[in-house]
N, C-alpha and C. Protein backbone atom coordinates (compact mmCIF):
# COMPACT_ATOMS: atom_id res chain seq x y z
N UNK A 1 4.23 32.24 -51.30
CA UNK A 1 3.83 31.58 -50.07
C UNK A 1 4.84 30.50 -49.66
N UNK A 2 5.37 29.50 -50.43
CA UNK A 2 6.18 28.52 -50.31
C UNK A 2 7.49 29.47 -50.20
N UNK A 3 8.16 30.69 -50.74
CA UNK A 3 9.57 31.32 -50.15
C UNK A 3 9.99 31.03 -48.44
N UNK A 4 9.04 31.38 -47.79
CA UNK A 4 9.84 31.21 -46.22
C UNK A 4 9.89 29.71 -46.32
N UNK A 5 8.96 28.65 -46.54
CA UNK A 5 9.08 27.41 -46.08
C UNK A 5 10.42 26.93 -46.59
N UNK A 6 10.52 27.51 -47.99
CA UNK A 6 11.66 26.85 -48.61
C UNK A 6 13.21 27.49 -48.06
N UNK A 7 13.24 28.38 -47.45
CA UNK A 7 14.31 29.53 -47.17
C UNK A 7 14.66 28.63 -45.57
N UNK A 8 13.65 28.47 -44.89
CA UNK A 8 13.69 27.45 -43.93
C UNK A 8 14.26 26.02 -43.79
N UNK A 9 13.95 25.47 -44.91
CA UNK A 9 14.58 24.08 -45.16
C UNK A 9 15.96 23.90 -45.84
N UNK A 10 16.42 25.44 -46.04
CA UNK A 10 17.74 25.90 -47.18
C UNK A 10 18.33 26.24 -45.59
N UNK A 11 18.16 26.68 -44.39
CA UNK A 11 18.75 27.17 -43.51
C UNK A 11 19.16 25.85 -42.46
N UNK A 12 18.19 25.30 -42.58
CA UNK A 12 17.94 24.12 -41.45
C UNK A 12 19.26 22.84 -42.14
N UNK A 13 19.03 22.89 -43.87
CA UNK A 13 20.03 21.58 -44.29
C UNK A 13 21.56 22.32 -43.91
N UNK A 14 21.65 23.37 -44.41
CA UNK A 14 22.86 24.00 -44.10
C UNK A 14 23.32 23.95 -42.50
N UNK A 15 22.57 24.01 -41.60
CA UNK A 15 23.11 23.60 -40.20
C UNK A 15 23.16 22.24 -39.94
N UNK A 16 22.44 21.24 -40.64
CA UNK A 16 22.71 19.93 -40.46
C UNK A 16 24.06 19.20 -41.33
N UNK A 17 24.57 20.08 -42.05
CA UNK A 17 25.63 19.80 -42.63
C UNK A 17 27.10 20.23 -41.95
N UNK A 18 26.55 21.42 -41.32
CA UNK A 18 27.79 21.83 -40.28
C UNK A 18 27.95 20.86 -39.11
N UNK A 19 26.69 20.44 -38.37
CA UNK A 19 26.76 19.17 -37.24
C UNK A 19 27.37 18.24 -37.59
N UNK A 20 26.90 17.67 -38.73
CA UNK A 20 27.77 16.22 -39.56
C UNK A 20 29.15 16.77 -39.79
N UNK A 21 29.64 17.98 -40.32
CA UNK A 21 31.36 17.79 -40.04
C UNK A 21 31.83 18.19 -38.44
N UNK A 22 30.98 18.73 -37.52
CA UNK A 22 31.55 18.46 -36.28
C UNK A 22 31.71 17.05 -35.64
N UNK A 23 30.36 15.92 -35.91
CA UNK A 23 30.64 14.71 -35.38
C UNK A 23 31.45 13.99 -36.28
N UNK A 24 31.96 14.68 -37.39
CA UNK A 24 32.79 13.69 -37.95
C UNK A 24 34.21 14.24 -37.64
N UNK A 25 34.38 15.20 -37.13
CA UNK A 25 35.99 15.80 -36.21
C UNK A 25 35.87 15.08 -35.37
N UNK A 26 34.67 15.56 -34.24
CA UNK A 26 35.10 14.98 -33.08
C UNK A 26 35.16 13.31 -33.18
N UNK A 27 34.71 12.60 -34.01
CA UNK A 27 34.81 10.93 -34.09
C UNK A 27 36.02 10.70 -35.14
N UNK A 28 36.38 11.60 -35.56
CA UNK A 28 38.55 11.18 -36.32
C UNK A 28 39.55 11.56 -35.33
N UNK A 29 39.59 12.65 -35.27
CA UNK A 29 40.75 12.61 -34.15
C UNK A 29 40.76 12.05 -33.07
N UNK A 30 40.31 12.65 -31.89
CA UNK A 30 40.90 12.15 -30.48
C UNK A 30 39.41 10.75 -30.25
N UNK A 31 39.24 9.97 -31.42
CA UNK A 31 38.49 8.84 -30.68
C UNK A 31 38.91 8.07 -32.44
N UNK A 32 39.92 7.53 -32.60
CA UNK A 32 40.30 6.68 -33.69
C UNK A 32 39.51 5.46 -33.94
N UNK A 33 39.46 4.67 -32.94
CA UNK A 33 38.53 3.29 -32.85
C UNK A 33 37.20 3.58 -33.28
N UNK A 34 36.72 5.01 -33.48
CA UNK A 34 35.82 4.93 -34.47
C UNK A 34 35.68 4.72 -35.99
N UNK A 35 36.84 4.72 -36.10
CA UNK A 35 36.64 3.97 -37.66
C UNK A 35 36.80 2.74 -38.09
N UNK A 36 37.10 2.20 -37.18
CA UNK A 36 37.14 0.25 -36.55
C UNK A 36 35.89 -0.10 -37.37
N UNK A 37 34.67 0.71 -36.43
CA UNK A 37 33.38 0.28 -36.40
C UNK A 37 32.73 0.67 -37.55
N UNK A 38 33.34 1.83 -38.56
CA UNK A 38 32.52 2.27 -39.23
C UNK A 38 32.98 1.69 -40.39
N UNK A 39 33.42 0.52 -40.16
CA UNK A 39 33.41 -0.16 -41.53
C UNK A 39 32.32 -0.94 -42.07
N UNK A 40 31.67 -1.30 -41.28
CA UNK A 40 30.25 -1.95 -40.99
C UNK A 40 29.37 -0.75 -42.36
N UNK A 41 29.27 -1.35 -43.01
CA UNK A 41 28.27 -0.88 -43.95
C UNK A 41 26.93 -0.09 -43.01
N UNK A 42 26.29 1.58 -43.17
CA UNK A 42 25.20 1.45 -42.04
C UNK A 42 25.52 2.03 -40.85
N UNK A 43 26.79 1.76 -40.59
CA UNK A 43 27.24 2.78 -39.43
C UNK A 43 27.70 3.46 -39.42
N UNK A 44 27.49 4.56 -39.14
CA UNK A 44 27.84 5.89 -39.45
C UNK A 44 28.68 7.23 -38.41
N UNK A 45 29.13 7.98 -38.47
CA UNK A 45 30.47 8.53 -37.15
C UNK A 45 29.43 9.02 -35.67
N UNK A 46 28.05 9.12 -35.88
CA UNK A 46 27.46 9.17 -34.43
C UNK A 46 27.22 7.90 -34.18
N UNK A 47 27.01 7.12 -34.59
CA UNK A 47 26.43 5.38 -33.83
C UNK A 47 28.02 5.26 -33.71
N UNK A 48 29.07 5.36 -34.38
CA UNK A 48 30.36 5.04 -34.26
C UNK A 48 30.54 5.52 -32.67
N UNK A 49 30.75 6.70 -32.91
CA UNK A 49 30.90 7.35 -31.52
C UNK A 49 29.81 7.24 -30.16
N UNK A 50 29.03 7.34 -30.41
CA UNK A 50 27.68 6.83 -29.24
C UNK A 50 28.35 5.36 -28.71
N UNK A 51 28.66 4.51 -29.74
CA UNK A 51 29.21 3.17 -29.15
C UNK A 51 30.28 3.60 -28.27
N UNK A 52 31.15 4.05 -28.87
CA UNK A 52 32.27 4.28 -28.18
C UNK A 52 32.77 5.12 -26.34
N UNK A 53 31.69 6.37 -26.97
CA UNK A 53 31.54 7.15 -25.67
C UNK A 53 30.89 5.88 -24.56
N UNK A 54 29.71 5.51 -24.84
CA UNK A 54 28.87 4.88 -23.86
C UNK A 54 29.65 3.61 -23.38
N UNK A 55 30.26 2.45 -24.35
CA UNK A 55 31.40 1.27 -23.54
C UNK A 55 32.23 1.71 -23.06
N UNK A 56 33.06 3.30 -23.12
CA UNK A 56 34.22 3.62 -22.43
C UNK A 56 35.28 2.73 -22.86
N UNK A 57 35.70 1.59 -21.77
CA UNK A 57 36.29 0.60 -21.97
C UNK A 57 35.89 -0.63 -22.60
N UNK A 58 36.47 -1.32 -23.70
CA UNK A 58 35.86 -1.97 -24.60
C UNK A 58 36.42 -3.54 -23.56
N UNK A 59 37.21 -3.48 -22.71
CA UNK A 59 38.28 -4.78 -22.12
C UNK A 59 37.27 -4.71 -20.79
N UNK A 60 35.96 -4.53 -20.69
CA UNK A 60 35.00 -4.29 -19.24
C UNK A 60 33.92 -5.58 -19.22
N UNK A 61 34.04 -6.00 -20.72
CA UNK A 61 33.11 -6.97 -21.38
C UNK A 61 33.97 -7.90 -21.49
N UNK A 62 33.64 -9.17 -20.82
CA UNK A 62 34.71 -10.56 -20.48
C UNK A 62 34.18 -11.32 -22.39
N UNK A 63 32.96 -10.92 -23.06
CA UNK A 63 32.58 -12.08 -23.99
C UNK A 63 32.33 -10.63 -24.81
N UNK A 64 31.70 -10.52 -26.31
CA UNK A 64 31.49 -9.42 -26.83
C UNK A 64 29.66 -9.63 -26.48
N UNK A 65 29.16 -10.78 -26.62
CA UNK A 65 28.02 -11.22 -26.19
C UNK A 65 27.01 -10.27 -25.43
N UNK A 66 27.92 -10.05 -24.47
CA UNK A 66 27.46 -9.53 -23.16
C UNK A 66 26.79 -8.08 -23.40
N UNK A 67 27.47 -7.67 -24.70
CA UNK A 67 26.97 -6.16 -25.03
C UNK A 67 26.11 -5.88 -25.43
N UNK A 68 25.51 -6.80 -25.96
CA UNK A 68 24.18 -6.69 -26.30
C UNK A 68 22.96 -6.80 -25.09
N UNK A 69 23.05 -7.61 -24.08
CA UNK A 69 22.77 -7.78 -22.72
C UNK A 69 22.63 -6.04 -22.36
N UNK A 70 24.11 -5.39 -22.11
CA UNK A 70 24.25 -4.27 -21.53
C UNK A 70 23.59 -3.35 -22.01
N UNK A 71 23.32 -2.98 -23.33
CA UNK A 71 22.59 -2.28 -24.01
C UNK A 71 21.21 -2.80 -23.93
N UNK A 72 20.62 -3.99 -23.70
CA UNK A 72 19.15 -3.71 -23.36
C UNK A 72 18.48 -4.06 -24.84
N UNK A 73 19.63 -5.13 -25.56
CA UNK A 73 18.99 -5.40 -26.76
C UNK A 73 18.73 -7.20 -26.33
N UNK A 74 18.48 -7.65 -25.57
CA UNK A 74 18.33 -8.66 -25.44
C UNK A 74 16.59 -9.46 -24.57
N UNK A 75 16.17 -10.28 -24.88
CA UNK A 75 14.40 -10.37 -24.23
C UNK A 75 14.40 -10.27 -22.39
N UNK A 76 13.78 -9.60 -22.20
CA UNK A 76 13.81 -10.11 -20.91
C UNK A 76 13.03 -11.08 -20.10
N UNK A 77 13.82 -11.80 -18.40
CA UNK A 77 13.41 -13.15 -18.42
C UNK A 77 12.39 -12.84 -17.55
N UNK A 78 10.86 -13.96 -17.14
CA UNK A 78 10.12 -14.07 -16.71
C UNK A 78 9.76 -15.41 -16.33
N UNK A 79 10.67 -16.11 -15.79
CA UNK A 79 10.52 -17.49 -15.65
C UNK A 79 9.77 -17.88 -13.95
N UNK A 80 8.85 -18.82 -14.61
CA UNK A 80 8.11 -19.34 -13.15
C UNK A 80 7.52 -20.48 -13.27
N UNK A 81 7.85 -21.27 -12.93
CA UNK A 81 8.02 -22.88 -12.68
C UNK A 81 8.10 -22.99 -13.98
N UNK A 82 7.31 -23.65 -14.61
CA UNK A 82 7.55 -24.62 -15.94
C UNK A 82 7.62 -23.45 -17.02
N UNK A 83 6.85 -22.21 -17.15
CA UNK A 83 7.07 -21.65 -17.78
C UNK A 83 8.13 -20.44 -18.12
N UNK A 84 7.87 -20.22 -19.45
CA UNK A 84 9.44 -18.86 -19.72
C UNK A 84 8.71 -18.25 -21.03
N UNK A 85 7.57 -17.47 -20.76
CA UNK A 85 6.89 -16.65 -22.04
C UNK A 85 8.21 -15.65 -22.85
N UNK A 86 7.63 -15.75 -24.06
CA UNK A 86 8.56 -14.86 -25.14
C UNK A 86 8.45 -13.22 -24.09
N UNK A 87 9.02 -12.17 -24.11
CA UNK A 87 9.28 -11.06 -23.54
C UNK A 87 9.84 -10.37 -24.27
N UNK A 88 9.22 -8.97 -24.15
CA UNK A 88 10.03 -7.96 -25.07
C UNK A 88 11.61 -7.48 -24.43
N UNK A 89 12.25 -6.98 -25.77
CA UNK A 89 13.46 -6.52 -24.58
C UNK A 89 13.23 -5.94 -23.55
N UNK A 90 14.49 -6.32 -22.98
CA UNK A 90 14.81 -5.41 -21.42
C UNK A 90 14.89 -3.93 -21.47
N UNK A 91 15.71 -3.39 -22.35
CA UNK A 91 15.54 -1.53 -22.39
C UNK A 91 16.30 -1.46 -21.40
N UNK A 92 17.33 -2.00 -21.05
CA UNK A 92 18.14 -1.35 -19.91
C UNK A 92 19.45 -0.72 -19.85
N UNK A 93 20.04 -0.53 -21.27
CA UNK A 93 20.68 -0.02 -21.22
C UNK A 93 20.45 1.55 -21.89
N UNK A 94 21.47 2.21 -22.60
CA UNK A 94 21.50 3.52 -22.88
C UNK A 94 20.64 3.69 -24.03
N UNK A 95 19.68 4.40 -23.93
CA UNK A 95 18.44 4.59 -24.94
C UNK A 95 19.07 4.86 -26.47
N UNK A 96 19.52 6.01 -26.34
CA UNK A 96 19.79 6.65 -27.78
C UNK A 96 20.84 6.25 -28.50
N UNK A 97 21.87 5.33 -27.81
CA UNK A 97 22.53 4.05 -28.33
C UNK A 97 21.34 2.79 -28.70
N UNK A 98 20.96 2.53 -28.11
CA UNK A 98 19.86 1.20 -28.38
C UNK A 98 19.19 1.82 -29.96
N UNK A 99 18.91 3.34 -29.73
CA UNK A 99 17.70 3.38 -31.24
C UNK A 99 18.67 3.86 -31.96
N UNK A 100 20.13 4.39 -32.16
CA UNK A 100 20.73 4.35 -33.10
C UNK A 100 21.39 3.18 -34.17
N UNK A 101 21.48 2.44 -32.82
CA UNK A 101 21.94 0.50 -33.65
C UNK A 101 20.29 -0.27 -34.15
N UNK A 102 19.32 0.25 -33.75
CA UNK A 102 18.11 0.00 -34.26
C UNK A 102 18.06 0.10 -35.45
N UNK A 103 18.88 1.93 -35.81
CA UNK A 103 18.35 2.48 -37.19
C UNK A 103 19.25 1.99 -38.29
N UNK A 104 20.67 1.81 -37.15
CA UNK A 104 21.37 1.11 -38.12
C UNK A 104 21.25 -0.22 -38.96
N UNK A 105 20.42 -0.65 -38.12
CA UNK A 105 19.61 -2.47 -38.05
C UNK A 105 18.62 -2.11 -39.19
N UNK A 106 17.55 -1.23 -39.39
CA UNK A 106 16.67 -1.01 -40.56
C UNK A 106 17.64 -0.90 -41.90
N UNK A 107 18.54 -0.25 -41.67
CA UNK A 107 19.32 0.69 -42.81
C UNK A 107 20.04 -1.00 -43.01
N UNK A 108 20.41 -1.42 -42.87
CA UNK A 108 21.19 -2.63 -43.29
C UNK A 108 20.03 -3.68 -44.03
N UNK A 109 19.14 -4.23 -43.10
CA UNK A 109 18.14 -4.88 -43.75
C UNK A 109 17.31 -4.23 -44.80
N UNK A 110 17.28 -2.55 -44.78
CA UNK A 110 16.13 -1.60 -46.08
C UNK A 110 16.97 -2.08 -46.89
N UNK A 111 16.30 -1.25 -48.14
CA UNK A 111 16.75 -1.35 -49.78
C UNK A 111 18.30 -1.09 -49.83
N UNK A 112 18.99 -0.18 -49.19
CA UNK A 112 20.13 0.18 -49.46
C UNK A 112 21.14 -0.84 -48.71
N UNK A 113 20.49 -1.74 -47.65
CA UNK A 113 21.92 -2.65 -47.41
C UNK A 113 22.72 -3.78 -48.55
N UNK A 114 23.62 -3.50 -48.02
CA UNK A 114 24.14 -4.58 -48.97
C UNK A 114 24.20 -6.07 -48.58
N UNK A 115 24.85 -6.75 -49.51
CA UNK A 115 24.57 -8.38 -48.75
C UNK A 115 25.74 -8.39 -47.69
N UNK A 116 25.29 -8.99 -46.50
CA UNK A 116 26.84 -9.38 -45.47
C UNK A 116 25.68 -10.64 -44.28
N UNK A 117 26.22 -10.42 -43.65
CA UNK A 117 25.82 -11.70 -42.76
C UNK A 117 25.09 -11.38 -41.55
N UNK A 118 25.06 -10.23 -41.49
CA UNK A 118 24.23 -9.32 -40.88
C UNK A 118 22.60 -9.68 -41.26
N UNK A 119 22.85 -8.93 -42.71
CA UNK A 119 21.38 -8.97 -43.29
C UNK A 119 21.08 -10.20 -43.54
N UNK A 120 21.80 -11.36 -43.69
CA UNK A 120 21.25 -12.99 -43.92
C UNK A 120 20.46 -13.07 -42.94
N UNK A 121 21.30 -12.88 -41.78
CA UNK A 121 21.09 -13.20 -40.47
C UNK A 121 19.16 -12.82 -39.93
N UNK A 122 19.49 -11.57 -40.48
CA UNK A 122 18.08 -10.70 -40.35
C UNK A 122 16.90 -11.18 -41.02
N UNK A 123 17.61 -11.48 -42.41
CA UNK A 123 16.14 -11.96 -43.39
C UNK A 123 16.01 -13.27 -42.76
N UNK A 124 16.75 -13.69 -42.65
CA UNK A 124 16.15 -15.54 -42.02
C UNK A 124 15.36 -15.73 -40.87
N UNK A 125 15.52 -14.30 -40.01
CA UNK A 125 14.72 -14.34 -38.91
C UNK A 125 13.16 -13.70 -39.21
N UNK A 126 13.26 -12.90 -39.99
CA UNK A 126 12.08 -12.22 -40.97
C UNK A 126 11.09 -13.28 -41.54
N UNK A 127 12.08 -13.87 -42.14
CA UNK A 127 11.25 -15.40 -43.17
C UNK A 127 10.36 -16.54 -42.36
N UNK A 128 10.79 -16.37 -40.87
CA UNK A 128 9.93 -17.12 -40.54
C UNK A 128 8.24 -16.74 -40.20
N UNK A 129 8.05 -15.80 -40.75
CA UNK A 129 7.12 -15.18 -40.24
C UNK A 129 5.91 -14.96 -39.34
N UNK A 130 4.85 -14.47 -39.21
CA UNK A 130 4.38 -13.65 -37.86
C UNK A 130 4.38 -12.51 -38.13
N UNK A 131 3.22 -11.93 -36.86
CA UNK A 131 3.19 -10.49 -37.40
C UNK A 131 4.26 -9.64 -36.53
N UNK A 132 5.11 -10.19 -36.10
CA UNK A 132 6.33 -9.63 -35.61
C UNK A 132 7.75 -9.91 -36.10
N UNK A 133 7.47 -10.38 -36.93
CA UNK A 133 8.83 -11.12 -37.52
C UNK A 133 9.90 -10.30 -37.78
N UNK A 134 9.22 -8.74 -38.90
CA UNK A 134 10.38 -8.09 -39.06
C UNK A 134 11.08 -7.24 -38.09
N UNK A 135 10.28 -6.99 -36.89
CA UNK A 135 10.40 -6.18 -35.97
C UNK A 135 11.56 -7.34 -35.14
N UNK A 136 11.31 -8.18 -34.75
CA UNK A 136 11.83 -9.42 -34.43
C UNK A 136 13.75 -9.43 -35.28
N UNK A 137 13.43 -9.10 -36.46
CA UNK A 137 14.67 -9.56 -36.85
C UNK A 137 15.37 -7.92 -36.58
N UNK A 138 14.79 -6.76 -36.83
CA UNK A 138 15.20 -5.51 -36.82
C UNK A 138 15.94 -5.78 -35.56
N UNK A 139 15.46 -6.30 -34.39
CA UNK A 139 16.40 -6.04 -33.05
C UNK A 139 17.13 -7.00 -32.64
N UNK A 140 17.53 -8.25 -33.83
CA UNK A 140 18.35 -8.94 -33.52
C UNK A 140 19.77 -8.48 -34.59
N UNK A 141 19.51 -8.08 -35.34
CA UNK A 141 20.65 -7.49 -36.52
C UNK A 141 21.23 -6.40 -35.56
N UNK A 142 20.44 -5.72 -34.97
CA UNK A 142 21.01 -4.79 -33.81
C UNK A 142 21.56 -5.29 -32.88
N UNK A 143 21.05 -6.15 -32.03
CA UNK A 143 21.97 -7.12 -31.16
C UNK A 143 23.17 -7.35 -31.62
N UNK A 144 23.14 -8.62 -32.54
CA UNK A 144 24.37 -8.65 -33.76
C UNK A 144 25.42 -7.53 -34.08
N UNK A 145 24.83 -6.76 -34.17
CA UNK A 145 25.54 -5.88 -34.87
C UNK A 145 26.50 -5.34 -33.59
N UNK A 146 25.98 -5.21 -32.83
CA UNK A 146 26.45 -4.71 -31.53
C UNK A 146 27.76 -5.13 -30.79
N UNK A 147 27.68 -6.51 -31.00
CA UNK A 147 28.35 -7.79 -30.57
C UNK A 147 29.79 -7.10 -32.17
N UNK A 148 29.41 -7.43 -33.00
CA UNK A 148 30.68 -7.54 -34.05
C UNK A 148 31.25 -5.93 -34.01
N UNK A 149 30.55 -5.09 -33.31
CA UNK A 149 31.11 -3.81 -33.35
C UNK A 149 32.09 -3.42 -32.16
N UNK A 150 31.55 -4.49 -30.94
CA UNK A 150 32.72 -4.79 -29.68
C UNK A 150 33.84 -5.73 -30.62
N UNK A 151 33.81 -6.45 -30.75
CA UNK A 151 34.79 -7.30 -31.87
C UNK A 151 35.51 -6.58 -32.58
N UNK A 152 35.02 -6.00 -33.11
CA UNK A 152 36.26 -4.95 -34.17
C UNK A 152 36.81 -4.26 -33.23
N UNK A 153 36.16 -3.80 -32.60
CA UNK A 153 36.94 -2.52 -31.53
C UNK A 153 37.72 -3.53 -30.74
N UNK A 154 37.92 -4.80 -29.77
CA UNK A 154 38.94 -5.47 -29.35
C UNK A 154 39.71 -6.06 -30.11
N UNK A 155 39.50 -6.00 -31.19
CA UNK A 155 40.59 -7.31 -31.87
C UNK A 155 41.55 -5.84 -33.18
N UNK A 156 40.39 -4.71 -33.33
CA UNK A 156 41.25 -4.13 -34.53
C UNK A 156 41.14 -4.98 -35.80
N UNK A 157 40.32 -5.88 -35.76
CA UNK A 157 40.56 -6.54 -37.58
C UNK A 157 39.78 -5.54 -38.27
N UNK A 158 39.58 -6.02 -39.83
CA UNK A 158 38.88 -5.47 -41.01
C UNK A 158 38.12 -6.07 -40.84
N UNK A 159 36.69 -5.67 -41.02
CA UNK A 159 35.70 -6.04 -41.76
C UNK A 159 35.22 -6.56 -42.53
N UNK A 160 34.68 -7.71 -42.23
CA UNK A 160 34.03 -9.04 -43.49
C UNK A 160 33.01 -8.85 -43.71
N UNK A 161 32.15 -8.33 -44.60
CA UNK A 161 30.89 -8.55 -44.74
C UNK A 161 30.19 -10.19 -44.67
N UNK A 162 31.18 -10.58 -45.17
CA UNK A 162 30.41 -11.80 -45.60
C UNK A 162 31.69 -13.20 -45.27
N UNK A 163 31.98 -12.89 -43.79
CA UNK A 163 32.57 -13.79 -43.33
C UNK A 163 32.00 -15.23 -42.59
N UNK A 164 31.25 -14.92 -42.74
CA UNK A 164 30.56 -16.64 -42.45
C UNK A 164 29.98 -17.17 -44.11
N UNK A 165 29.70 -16.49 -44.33
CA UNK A 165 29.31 -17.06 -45.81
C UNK A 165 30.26 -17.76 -46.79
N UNK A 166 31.75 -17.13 -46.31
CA UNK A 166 32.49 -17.42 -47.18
C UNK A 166 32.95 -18.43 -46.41
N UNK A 167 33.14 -18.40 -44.83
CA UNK A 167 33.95 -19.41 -43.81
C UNK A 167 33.09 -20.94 -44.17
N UNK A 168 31.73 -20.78 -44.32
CA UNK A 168 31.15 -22.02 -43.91
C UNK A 168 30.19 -22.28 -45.20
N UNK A 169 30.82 -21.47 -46.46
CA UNK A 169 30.51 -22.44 -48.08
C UNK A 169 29.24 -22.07 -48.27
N UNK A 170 28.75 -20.37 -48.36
CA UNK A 170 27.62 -19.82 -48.66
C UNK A 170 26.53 -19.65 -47.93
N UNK A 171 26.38 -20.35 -46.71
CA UNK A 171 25.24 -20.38 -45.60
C UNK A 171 26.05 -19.43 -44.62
N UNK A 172 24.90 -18.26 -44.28
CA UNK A 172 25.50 -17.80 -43.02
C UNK A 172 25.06 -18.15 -42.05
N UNK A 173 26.01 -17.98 -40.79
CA UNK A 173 25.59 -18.80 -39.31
C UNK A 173 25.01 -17.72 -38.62
């Protein structure tokens, strides 16, 4: 009884293994600046490339800031006279970019990330807690992340995991 199910899941991994060496052709050769980004512990040659396809031009963004804005990882505003209530993101930019730097955002903060300034960044926003906290920090490590992944791609440096930690004597900013 279990032969087809299993003959099924033997057919299905085998085509998901052929997709993963096509997005990993098409994200080495003719799109290099994907491996800028994929130094980032977590990111992987489709979020590499999804970034890449979707900014086009990385020199369109005057601050790296702003990319997170563009992508729709940022709260949106509701201001009227004295007040400015908390707001969920905006969602305005490209969806399946937004939930791939999402997943990348879990995968950094889950069991398997490693330490960098990313995940400080994340747990400190976590620690304050609420019943939104981790959700809260999940889409700011994504924000973040977003921002240092325009950064690598304009500047071309290496990858610090743990460049504020080390810049500013163990506390990350």
């Amino acid at each position: 009884m279990l032969e087809p199910i299993l003959q099924t899941i033997s057919a299905l991994t085998t085509q998901i293994r052929d997709y993963d060496r096509k997005i990993e052709a098409v994200a080495g050769e003719p799109y290099p600046e994907t491996k800028l980004l994929r130094q980032v512990k977590g990111v992987g040659p489709l979020t590499a490339l999804a970034f890449v396809l979707t900014l086009e031009d990385p020199y369109r963004f005057r601050d790296s800031r702003t990319v997170g804005a563009y992508l729709g990882l940022v709260p949106s505003k509701d201001q009227s006279g004295g007040r400015d209530p908390q707001q969920h993101i905006s969602k305005r930019g490209d969806e399946m970019l937004r939930r791939l730097l999402v997943s990348c955002a879990h995968y950094i903060l889950g069991p398997f990330g490693e330490d960098s300034d990313l995940r400080r960044h994340g747990e400190k926003i976590a620690s304050r807690g609420g019943k939104n906290a981790k959700k809260r920090a999940i889409v700011a490590v994504a924000r973040k992340l977003s921002v240092l992944m325009h950064r690598l791609w304009i500047t071309g440096e290496e990858y610090e995991p743990l460049y504020n930690a080390n810049r500013y004597g163990g506390e990350a900013a």
